[in-house]
Protein backbone atom coordinates (compact mmCIF):
# COMPACT_ATOMS: atom_id res chain seq x y z
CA UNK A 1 0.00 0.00 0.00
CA UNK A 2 1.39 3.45 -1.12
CA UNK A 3 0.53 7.01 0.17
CA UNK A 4 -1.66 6.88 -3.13
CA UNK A 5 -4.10 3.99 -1.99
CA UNK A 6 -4.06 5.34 1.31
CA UNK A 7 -5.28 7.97 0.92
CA UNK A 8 -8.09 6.57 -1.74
CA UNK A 9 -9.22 4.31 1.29
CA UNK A 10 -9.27 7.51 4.17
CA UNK A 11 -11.30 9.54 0.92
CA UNK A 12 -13.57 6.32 0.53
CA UNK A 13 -14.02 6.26 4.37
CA UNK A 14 -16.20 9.26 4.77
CA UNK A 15 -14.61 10.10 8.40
CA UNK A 16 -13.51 14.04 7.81
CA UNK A 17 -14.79 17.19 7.53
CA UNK A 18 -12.12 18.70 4.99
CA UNK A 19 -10.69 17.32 1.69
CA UNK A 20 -8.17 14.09 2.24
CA UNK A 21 -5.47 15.99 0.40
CA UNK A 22 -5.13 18.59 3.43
CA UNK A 23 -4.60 15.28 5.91
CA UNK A 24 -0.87 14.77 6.88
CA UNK A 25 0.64 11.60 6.48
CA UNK A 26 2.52 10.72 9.48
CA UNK A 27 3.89 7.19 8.93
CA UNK A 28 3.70 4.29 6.33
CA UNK A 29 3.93 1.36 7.03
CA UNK A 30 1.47 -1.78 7.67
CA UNK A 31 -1.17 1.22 8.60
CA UNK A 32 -0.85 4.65 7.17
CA UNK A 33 -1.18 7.15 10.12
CA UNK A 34 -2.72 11.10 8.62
CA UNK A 35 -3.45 13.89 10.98
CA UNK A 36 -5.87 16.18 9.88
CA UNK A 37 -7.43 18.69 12.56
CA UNK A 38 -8.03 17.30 15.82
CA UNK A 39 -7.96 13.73 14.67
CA UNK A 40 -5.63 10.95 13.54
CA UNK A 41 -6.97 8.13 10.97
CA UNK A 42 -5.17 4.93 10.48
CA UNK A 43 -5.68 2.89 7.28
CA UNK A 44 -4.53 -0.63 7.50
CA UNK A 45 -2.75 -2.25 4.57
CA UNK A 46 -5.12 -4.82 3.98
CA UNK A 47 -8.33 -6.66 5.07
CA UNK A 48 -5.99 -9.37 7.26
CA UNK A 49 -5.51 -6.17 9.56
CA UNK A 50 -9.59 -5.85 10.16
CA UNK A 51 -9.95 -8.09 13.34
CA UNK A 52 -6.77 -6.69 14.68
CA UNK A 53 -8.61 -3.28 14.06
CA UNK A 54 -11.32 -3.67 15.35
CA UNK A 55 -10.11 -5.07 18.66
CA UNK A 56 -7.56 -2.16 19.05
CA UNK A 57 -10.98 -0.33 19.50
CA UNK A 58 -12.61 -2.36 21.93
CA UNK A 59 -9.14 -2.15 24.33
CA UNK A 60 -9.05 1.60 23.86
CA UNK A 61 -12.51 2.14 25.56
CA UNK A 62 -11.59 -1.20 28.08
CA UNK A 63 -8.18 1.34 29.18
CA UNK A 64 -10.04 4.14 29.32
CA UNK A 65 -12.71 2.34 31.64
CA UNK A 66 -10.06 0.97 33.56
CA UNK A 67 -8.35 4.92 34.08
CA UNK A 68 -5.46 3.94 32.07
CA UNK A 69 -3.94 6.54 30.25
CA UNK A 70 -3.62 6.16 26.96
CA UNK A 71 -5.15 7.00 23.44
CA UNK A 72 -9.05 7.01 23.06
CA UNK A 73 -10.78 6.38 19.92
CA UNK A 74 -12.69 9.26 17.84
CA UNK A 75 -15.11 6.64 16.57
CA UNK A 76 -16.60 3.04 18.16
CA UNK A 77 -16.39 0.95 14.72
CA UNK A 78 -13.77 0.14 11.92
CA UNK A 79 -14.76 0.87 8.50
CA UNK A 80 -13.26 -1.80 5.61
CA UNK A 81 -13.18 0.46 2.30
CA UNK A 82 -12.05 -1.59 -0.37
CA UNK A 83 -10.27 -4.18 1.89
CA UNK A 84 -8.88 -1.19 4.01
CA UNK A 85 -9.83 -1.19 7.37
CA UNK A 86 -9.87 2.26 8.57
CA UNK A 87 -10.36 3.66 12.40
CA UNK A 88 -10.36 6.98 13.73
CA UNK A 89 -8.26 8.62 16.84
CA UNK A 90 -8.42 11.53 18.92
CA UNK A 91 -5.38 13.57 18.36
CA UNK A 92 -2.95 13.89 21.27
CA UNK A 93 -1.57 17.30 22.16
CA UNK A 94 2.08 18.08 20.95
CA UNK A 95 4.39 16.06 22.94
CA UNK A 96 6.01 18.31 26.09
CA UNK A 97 9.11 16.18 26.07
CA UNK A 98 10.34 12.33 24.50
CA UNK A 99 9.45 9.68 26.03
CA UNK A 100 11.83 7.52 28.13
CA UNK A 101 12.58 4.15 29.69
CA UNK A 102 10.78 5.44 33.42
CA UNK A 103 7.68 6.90 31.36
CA UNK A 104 7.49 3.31 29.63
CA UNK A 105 7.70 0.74 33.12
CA UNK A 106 4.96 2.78 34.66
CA UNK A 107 2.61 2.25 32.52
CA UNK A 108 3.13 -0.83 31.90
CA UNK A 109 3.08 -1.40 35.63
CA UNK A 110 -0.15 -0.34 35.10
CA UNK A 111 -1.35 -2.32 32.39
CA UNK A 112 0.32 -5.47 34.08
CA UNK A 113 -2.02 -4.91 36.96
CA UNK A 114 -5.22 -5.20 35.02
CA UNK A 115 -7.27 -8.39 34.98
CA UNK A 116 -8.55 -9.92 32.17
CA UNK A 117 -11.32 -7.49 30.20
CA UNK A 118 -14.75 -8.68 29.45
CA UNK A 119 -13.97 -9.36 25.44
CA UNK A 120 -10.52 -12.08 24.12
CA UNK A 121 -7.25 -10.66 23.62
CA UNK A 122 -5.43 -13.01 21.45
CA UNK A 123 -2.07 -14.63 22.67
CA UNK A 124 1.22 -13.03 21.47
CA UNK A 125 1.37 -14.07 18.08
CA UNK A 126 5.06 -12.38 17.74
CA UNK A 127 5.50 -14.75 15.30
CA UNK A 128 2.26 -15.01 13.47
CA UNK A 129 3.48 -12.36 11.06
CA UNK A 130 6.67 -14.00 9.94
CA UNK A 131 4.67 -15.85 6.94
CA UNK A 132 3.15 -12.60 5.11
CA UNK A 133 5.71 -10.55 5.63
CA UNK A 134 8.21 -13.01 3.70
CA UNK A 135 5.57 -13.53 0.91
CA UNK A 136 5.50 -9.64 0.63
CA UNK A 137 8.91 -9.61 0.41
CA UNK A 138 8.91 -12.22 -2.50
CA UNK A 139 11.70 -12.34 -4.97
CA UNK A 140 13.61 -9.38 -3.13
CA UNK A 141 15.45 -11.80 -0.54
CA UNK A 142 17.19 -14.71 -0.88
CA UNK A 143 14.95 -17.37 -0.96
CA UNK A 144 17.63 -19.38 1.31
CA UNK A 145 17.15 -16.42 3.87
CA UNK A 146 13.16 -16.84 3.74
CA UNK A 147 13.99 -20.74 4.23
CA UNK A 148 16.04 -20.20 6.85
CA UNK A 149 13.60 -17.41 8.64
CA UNK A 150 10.98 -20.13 8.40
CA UNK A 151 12.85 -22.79 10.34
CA UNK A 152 13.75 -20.61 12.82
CA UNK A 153 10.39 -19.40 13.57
CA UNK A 154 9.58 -22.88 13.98
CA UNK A 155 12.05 -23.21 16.12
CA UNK A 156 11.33 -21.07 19.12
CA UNK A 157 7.38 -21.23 18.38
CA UNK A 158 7.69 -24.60 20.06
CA UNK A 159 10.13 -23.28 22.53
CA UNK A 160 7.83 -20.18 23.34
CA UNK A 161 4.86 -22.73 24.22
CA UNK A 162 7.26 -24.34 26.48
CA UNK A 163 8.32 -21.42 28.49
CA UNK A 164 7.36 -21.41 32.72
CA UNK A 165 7.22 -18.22 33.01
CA UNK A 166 8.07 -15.72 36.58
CA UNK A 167 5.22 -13.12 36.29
CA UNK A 168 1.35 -14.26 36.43
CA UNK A 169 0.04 -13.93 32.47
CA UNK A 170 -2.42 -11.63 31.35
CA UNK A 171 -2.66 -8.26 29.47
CA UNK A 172 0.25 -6.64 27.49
CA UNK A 173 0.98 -4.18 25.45
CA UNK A 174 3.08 -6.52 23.00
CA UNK A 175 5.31 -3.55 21.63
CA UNK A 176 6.86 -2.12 24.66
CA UNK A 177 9.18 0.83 23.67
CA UNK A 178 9.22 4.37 24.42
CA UNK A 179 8.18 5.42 21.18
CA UNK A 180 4.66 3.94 22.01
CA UNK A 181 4.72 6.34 24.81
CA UNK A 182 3.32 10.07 24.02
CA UNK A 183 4.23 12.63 26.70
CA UNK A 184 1.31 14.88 26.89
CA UNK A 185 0.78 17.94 29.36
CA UNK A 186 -0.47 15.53 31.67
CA UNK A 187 2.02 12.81 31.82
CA UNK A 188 2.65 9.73 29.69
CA UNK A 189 0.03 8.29 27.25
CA UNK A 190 0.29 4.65 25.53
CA UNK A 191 -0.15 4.37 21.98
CA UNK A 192 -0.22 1.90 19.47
CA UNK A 193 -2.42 -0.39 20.84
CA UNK A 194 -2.95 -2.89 18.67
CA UNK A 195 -0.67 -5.60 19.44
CA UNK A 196 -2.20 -5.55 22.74
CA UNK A 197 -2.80 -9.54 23.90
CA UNK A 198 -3.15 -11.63 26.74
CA UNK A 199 0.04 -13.80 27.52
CA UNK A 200 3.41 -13.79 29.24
CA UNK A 201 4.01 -10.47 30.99
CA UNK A 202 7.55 -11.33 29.53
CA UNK A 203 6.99 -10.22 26.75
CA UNK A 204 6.64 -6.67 27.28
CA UNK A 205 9.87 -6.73 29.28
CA UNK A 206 12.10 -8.50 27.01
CA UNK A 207 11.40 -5.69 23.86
CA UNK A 208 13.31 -3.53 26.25
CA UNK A 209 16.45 -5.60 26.78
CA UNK A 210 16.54 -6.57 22.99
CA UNK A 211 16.55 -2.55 22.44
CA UNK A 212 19.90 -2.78 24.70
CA UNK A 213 21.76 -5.17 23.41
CA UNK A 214 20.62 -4.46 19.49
CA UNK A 215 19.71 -1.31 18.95
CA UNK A 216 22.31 1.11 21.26
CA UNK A 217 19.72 1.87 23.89
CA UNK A 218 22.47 2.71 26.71
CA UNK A 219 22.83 0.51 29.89
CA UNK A 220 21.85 3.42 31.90
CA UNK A 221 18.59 4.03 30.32
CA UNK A 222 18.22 0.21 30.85
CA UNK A 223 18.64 0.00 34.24
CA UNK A 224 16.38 2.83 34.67
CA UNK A 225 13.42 1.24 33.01
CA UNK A 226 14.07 -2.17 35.56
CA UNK A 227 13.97 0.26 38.34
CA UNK A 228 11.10 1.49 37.57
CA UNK A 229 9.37 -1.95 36.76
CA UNK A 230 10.70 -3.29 39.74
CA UNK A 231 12.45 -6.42 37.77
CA UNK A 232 15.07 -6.99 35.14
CA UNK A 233 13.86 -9.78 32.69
CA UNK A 234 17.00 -10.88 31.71
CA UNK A 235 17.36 -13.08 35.26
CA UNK A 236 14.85 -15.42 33.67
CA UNK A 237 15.99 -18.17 32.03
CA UNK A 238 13.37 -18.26 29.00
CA UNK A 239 14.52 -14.49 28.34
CA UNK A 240 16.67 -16.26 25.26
CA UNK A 241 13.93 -17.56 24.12
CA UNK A 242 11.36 -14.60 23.79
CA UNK A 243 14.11 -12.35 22.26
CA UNK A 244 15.04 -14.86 19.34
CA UNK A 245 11.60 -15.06 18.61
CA UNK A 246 11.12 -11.05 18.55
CA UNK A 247 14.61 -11.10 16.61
CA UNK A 248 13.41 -13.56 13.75
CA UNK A 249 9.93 -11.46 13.98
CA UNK A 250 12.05 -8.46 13.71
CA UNK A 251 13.75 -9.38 10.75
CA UNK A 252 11.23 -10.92 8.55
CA UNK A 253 9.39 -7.19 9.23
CA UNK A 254 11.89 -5.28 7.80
CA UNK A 255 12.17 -8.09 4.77
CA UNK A 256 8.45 -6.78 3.59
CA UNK A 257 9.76 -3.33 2.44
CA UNK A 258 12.54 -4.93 0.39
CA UNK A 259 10.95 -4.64 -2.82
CA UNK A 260 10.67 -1.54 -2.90
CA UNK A 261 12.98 0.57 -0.57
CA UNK A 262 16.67 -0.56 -0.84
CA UNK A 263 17.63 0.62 2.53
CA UNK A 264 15.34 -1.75 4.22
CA UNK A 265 17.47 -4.52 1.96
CA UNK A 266 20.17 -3.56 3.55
CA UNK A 267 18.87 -3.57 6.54
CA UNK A 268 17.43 -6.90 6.32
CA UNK A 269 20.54 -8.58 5.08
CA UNK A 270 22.23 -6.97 8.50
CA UNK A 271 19.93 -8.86 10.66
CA UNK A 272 19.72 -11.89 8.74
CA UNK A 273 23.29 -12.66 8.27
CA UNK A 274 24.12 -11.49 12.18
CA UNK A 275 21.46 -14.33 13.31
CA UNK A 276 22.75 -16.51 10.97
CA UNK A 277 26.34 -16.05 12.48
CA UNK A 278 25.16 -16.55 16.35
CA UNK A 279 26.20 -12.59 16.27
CA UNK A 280 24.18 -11.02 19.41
CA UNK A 281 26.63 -8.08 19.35
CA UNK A 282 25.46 -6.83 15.55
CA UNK A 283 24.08 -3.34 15.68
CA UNK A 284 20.24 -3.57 14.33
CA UNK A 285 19.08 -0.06 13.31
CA UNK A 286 15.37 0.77 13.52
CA UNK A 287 13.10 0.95 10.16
């Protein structure tokens, strides 16, 4: 999906007042994210995305029951326009500073203490992406690479389901990092919610050491966010586990924009020739 179709779906949508060509495109990538006025509109790539639409919905008005803070949806329903599913946000405020580690543990201290909500959240299907985004990738990897993703996914899949884990299960956010933390005038929000699931607590906390050892997130700003949290995941011994899974996740991610942007090529060769290596000391770089 390009900028193009994007916007064809947000037009087809119906959901604002002015023309589509005044909304700004904030992001592209499996949703395309426009501002325009006081709301935000995401338009997912394809109809596979509706379910996972509509249930970032239904856990936006669960937080906000549950005093949570964190984004709140403009409208209660998805739309599908032409295999599109669209939804619409309430803009935050500009942010009043970045968003760091501290921001990040507290609320997902908070989200960590909820119980179960009245409608299923899915398990953490970190994984469950691996297969598209390889067959979107096609003929722009190394079909050996795709092979060799696919194995590996296998792989710790079965190890995952093994796991005993140290924290009681239940909601996460399933993409823990500060940048799905807004900083508003009154205090951190959480954003991006639809990954949002109902399995090992782990997971939330092991995004944060994979940001440390692969993408330069300093050992300070590390030990801040386990401060906060109150535990540092990496004295469990299934941490391996849930970061090779979010490492062969992240890679087959990147492998999706291959055919068309040659940086994320690069990229992807990076992070498929460290794993290939046993190389846990590569430098990833965020895309």
């Amino acid at each position: 999906m390009d900028e193009a179709r994007a916007r064809e779906a947000l037009d087809g949508a119906g959901v604002l007042a002015g023309p589509v060509r005044d909304a700004r495109l904030l992001a592209l990538g499996e949703n395309a994210v426009f501002a325009a006025g006081d709301l935000v509109v995401k338009v997912g790539r394809d109809a596979e995305l509706w379910d996972r639409a509509r249930r970032e919905l239904r856990t936006a008005l669960w937080l906000a029951e549950a005093g949570v803070p964190a984004v709140r949806a403009a409208a209660a329903e998805a739309v599908l326009v032409e295999g599109h599913p669209v939804t619409v946000w309430h803009r935050l405020p500009d942010p009043v500073r970045p968003a760091g580690p501290a921001d990040l543990a507290e609320l997902l201290r908070l989200v960590h203490a909820l119980p179960a909500p009245d409608f299923e959240l899915p398990p953490r299907e970190l994984l469950g992406g691996v297969e598209r985004w390889l067959r979107l990738a096609g003929d722009a990897i190394d079909p050996a690479d795709a092979a060799y993703l696919r194995e590996r996914r296998d792989g710790f899949a079965t190890a995952a389901a093994a796991l005993t884990p140290h924290l009681p299960a239940g909601p996460i956010h399933g993409d823990a990092l500060p940048r799905n933390v807004h900083i508003g005038p009154d205090g951190p929000v959480l954003v991006d919610l639809e990954t949002f699931s109902a399995d090992l607590r782990e997971h939330d906390l092991v995004v944060m050491a994979l940001s440390r050892d692969r993408y330069g997130l300093p050992a300070e700003a590390y030990d801040t966010f386990t401060r906060t949290y109150g535990w540092d995941v990496r004295e469990w011994e299934g941490c391996a586990v849930l970061r090779g899974a979010r490492e062969t996740a992240s890679c087959a991610w990147v492998a999706q924009h291959a055919p068309t942007n040659p940086k994320a090529l690069t990229e992807f060769e990076r992070r498929v020739t460290s794993l290939r290596g046993g190389d846990t000391s590569v430098r990833w770089y965020p895309f």
